[in-house]
PDB file of N, CA and C in Angstrom:
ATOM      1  N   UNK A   1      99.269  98.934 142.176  1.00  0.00           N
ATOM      2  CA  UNK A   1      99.221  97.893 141.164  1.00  0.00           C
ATOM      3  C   UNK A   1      97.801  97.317 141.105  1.00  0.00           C
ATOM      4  N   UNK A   2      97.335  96.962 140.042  1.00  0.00           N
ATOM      5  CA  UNK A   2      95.924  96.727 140.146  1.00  0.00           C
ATOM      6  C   UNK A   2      95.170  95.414 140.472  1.00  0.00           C
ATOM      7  N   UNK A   3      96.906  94.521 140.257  1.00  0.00           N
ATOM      8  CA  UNK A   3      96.607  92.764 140.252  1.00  0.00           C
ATOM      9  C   UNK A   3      97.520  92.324 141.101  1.00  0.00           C
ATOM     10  N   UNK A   4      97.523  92.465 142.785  1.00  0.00           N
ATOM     11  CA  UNK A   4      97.959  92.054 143.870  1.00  0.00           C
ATOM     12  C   UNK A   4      97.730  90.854 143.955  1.00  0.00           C
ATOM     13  N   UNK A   5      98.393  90.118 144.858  1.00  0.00           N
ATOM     14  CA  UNK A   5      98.154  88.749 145.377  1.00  0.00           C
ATOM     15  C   UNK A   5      96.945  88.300 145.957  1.00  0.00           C
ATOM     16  N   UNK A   6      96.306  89.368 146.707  1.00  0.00           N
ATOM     17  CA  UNK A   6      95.054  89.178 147.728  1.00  0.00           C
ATOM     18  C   UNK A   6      93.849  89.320 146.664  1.00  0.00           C
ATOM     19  N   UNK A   7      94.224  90.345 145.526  1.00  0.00           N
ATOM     20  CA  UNK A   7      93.250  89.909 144.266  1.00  0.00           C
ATOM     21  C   UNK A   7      93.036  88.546 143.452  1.00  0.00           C
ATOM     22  N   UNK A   8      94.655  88.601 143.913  1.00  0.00           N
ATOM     23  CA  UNK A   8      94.583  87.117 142.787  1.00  0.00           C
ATOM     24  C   UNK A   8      93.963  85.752 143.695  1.00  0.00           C
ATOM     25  N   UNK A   9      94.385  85.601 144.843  1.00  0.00           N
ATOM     26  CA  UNK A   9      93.377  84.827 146.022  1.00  0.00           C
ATOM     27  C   UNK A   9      92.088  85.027 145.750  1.00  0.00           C
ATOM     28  N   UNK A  10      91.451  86.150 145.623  1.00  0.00           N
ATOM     29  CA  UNK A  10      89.978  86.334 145.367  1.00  0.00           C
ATOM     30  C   UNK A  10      89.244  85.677 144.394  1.00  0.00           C
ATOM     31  N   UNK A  11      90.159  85.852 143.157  1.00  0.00           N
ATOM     32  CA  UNK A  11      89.929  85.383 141.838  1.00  0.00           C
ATOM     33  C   UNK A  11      89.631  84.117 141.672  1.00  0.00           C
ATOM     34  N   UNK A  12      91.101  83.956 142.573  1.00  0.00           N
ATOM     35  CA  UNK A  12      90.919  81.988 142.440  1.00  0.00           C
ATOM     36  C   UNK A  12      89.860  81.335 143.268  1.00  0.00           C
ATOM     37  N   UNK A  13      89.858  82.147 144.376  1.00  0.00           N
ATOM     38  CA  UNK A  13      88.812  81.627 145.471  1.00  0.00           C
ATOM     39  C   UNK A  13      87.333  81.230 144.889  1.00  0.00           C
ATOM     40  N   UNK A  14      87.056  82.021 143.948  1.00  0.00           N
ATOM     41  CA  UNK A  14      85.365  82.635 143.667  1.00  0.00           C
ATOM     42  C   UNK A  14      85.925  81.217 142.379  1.00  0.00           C
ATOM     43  N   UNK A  15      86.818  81.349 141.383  1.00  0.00           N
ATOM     44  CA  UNK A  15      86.185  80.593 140.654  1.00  0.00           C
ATOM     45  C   UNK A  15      86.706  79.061 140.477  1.00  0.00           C
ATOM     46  N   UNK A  16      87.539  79.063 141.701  1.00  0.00           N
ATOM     47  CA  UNK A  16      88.746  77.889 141.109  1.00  0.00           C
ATOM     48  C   UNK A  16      88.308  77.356 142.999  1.00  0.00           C
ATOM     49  N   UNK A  17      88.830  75.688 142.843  1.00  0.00           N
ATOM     50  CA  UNK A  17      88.651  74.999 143.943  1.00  0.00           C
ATOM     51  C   UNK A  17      88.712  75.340 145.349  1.00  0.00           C
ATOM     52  N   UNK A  18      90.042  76.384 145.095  1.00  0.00           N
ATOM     53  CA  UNK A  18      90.278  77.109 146.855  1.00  0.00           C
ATOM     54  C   UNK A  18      91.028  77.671 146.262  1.00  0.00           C
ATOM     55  N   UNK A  19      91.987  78.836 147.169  1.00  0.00           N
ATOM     56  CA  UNK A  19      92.626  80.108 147.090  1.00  0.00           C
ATOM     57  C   UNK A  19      93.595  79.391 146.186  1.00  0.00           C
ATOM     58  N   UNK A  20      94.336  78.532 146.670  1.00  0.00           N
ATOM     59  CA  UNK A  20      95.364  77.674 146.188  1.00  0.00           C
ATOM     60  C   UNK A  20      95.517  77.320 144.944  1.00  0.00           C
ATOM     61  N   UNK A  21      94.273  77.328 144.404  1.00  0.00           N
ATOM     62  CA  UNK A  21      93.738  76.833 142.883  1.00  0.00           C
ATOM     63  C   UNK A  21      94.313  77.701 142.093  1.00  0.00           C
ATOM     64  N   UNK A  22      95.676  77.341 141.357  1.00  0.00           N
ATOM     65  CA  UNK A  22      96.018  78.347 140.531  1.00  0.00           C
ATOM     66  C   UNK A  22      96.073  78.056 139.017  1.00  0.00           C
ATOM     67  N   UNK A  23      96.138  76.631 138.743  1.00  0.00           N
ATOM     68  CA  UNK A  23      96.035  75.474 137.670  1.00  0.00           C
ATOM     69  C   UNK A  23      94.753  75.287 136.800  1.00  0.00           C
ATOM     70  N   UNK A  24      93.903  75.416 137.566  1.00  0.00           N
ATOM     71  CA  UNK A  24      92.505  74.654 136.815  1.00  0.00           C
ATOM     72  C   UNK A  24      92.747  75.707 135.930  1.00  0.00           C
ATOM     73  N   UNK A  25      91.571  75.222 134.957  1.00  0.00           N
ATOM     74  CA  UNK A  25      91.021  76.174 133.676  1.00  0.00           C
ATOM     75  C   UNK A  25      90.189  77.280 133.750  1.00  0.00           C
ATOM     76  N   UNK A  26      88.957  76.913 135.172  1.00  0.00           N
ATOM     77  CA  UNK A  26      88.427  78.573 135.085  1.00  0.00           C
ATOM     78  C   UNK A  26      89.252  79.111 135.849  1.00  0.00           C
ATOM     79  N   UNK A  27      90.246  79.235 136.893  1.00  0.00           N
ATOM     80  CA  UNK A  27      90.781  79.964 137.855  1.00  0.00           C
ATOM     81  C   UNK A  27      91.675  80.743 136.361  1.00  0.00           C
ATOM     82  N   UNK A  28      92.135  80.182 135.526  1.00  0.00           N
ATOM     83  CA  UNK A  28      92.766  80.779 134.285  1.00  0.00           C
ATOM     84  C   UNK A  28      92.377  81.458 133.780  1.00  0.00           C
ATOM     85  N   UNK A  29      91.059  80.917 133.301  1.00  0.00           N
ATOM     86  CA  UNK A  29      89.755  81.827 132.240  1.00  0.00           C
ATOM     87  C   UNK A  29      89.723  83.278 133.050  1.00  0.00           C
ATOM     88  N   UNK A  30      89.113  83.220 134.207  1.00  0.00           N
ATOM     89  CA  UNK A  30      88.708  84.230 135.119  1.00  0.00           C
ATOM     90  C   UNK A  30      90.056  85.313 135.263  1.00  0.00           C
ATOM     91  N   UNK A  31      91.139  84.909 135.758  1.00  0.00           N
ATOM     92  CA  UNK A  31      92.084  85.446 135.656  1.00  0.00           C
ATOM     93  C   UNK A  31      92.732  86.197 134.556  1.00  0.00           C
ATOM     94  N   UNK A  32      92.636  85.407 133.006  1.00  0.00           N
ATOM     95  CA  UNK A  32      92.636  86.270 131.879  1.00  0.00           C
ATOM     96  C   UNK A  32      91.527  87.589 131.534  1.00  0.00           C
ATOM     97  N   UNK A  33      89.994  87.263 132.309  1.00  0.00           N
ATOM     98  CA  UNK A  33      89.420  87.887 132.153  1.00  0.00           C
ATOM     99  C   UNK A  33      89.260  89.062 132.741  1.00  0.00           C
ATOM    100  N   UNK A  34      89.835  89.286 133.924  1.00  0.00           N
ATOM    101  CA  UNK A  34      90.164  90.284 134.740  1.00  0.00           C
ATOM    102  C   UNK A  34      91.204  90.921 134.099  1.00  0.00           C
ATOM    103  N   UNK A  35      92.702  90.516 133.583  1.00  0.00           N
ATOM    104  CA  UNK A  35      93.738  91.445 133.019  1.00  0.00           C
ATOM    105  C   UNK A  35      92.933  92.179 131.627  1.00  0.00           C
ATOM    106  N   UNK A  36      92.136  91.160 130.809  1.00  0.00           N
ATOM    107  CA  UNK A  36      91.788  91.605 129.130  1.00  0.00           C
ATOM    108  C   UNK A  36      91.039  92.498 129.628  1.00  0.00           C
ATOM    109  N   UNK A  37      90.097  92.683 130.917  1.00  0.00           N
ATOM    110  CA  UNK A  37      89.176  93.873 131.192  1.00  0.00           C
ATOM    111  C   UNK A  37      89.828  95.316 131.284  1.00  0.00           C
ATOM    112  N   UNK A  38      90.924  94.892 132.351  1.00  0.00           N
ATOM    113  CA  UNK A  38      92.095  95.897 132.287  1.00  0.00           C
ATOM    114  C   UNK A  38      92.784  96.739 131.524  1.00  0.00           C
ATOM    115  N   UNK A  39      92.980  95.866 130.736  1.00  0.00           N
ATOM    116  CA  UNK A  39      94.080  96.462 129.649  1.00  0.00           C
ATOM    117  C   UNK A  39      93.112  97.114 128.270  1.00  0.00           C
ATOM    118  N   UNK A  40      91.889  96.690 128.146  1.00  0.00           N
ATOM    119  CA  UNK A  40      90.830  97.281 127.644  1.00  0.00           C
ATOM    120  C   UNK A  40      90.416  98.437 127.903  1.00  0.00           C
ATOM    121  N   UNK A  41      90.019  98.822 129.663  1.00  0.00           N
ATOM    122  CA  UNK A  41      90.129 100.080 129.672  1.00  0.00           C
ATOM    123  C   UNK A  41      91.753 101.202 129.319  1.00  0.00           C
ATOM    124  N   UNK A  42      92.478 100.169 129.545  1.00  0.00           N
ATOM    125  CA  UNK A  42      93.704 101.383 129.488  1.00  0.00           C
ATOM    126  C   UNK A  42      93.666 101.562 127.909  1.00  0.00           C
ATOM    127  N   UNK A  43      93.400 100.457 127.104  1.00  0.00           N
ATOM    128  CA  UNK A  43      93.596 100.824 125.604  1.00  0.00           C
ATOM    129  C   UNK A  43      92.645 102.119 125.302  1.00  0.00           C
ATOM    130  N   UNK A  44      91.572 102.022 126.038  1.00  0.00           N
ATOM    131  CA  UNK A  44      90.524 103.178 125.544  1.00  0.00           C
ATOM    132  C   UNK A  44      91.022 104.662 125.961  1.00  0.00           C
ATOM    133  N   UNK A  45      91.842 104.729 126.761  1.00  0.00           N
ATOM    134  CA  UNK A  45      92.471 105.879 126.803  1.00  0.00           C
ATOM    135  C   UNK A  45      94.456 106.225 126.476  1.00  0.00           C
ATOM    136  N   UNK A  46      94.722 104.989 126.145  1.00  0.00           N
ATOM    137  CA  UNK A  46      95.804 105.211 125.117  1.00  0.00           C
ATOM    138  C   UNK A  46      95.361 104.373 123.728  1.00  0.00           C
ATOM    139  N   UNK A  47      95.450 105.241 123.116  1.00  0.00           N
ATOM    140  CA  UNK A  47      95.162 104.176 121.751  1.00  0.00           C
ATOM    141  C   UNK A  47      96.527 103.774 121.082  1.00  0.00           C
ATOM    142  N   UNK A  48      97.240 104.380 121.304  1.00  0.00           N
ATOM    143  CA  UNK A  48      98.269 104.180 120.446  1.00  0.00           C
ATOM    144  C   UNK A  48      99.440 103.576 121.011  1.00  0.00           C
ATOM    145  N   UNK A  49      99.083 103.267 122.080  1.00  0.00           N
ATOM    146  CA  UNK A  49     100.001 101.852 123.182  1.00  0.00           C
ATOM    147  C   UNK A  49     100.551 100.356 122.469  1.00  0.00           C
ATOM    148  N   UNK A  50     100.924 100.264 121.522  1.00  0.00           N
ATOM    149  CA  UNK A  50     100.801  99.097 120.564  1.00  0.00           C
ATOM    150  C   UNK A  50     101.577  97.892 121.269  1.00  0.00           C
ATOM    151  N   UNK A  51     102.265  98.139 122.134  1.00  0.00           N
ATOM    152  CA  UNK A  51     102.684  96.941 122.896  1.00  0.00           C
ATOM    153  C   UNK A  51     102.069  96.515 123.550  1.00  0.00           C
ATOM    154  N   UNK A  52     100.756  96.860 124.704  1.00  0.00           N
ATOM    155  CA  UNK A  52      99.861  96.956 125.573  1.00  0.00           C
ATOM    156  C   UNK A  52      98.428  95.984 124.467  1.00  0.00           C
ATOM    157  N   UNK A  53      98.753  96.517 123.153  1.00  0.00           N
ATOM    158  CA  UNK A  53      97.300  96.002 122.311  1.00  0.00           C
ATOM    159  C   UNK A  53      97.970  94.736 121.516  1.00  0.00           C
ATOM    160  N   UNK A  54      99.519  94.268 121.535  1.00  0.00           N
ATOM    161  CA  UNK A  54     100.003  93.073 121.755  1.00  0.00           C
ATOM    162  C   UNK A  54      99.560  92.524 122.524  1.00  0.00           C
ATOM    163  N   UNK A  55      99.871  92.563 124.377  1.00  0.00           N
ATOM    164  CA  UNK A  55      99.833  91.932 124.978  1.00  0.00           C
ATOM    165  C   UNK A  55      98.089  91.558 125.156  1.00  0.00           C
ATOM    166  N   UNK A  56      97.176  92.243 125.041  1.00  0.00           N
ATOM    167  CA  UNK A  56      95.810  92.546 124.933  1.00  0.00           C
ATOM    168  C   UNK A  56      95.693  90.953 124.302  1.00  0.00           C
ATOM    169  N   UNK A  57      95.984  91.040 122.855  1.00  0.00           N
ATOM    170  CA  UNK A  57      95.064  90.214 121.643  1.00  0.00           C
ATOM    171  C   UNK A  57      96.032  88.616 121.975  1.00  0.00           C
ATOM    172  N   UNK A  58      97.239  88.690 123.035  1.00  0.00           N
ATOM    173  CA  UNK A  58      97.498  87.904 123.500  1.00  0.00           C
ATOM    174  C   UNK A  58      96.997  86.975 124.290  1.00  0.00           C
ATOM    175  N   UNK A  59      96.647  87.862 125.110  1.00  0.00           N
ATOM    176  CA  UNK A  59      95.630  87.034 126.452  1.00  0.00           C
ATOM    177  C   UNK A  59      94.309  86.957 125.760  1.00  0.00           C
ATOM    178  N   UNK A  60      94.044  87.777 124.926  1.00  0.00           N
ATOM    179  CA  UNK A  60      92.921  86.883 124.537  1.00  0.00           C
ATOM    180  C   UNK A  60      92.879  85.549 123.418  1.00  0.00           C
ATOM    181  N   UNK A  61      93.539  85.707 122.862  1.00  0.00           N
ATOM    182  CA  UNK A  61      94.270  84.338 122.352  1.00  0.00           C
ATOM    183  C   UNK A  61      94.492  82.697 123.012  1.00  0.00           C
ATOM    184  N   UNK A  62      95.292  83.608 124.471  1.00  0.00           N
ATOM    185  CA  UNK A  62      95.070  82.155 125.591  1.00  0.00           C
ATOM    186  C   UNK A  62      93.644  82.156 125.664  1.00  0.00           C
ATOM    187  N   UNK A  63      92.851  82.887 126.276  1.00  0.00           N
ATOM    188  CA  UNK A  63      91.783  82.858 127.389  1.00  0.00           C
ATOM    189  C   UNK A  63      90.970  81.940 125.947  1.00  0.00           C
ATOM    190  N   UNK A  64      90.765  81.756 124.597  1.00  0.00           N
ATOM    191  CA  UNK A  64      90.209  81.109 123.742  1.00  0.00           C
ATOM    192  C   UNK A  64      90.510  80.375 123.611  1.00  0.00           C
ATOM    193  N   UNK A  65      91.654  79.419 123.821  1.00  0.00           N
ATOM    194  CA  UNK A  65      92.406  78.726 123.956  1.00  0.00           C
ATOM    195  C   UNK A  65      91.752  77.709 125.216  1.00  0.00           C
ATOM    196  N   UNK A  66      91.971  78.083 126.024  1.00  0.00           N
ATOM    197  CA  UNK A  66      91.944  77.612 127.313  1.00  0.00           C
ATOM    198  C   UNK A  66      89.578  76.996 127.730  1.00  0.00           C
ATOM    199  N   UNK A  67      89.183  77.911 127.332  1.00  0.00           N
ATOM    200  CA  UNK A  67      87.682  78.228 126.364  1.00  0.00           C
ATOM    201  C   UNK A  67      87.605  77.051 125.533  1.00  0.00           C
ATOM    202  N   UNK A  68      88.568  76.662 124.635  1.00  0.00           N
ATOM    203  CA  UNK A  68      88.191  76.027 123.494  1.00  0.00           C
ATOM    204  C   UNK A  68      88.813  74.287 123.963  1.00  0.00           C
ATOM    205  N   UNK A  69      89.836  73.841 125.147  1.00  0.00           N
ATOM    206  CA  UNK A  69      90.066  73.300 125.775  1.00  0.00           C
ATOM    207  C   UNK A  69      89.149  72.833 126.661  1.00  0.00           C
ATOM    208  N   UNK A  70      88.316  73.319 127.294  1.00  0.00           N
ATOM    209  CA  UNK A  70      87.671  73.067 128.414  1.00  0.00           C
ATOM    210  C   UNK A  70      86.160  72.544 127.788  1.00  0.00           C
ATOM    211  N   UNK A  71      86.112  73.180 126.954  1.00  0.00           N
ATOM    212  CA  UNK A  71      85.010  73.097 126.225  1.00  0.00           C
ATOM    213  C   UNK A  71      84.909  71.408 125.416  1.00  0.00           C
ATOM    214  N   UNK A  72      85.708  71.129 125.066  1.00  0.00           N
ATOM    215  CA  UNK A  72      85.974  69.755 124.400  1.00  0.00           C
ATOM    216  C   UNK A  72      86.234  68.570 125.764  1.00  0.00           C
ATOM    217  N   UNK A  73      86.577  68.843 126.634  1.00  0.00           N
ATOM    218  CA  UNK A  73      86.695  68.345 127.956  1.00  0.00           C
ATOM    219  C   UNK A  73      85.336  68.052 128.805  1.00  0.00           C
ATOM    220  N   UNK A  74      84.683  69.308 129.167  1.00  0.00           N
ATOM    221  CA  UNK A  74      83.867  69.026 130.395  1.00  0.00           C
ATOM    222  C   UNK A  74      82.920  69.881 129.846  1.00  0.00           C
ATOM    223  N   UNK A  75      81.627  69.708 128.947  1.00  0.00           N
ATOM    224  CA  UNK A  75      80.902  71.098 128.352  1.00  0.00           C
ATOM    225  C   UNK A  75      80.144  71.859 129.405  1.00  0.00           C
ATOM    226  N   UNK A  76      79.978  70.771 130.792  1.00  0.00           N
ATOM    227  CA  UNK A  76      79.028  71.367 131.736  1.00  0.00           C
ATOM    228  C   UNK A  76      80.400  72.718 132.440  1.00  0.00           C
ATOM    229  N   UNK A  77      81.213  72.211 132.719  1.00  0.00           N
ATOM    230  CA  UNK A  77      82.346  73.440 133.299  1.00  0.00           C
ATOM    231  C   UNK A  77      82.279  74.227 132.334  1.00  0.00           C
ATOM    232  N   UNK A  78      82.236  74.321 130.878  1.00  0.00           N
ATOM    233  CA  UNK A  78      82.786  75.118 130.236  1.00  0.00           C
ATOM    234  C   UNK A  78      81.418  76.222 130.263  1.00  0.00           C
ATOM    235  N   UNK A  79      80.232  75.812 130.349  1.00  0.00           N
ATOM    236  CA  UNK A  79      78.909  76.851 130.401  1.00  0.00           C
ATOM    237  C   UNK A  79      79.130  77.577 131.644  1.00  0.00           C
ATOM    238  N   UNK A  80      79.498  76.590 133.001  1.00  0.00           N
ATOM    239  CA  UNK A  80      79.097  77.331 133.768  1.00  0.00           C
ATOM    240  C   UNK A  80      79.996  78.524 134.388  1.00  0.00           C
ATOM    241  N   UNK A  81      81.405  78.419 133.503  1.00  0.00           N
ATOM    242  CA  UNK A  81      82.220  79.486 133.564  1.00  0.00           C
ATOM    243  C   UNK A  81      82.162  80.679 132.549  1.00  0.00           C
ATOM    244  N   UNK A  82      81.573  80.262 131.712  1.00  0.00           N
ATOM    245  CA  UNK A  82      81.071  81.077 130.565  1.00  0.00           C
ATOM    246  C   UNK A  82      80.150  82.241 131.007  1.00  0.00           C
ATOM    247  N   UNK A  83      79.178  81.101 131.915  1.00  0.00           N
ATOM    248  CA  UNK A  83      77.748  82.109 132.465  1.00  0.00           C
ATOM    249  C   UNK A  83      78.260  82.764 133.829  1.00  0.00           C
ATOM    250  N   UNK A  84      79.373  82.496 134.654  1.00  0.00           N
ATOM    251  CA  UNK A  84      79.740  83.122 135.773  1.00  0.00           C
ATOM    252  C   UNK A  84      80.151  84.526 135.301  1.00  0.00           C
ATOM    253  N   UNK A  85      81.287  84.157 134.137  1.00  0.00           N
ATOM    254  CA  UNK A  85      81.897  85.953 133.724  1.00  0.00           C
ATOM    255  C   UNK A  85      81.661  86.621 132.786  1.00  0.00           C
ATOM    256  N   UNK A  86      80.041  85.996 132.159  1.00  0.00           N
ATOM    257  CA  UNK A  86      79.350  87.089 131.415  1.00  0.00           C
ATOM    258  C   UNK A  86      80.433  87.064 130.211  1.00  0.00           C
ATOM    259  N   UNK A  87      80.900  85.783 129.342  1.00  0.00           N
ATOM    260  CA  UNK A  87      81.182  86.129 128.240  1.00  0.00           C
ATOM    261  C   UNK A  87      80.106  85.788 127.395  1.00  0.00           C
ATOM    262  N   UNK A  88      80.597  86.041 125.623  1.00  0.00           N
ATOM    263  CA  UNK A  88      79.324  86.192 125.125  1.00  0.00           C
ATOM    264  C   UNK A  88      79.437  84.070 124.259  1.00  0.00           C
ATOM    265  N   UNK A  89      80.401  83.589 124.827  1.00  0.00           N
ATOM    266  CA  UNK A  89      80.563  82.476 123.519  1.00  0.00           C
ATOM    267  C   UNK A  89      79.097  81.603 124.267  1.00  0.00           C
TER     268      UNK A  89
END
């Protein structure tokens, strides 16, 4: 499986308060950004997966969401999670 628990500890660890951090907004962001990476490569070798390119334009839906939340909130969090995972907003 590609998104274990000890991944998901990692995830949260690096971008969210402590391992524990499963709530905040970047431990979210980061976390969407790891599955949309995922499911990106798998789309590139199924194209025609149309449930998979649901769930895809889904999470990215939250992860803009959550982006567009944080952003109206705290603008200094919202850059410096922006500039941690190399998105382009």
């Amino acid at each position: 499986m590609y998104l274990n628990s000890a991944k998901k500890e990692e995830i949260f660890g690096q971008y969210g308060k402590s391992t524990t951090d499963t709530g905040s907004a970047e431990s979210q962001i980061a976390l969407f950004t790891y599955r949309i990476a995922h499911l990106t490569e798998h789309m590139k070798e199924n194209r025609k997966d149309h449930s998979t390119e649901r769930a895809l334009t889904g999470l990215v839906g939250k992860r803009r969401a959550l982006l567009k939340y944080l952003k109206s909130r705290d603008i200094n969090r919202y850059r410096a999670i922006v500039k941690a995972l190399g998105l382009r907003k």
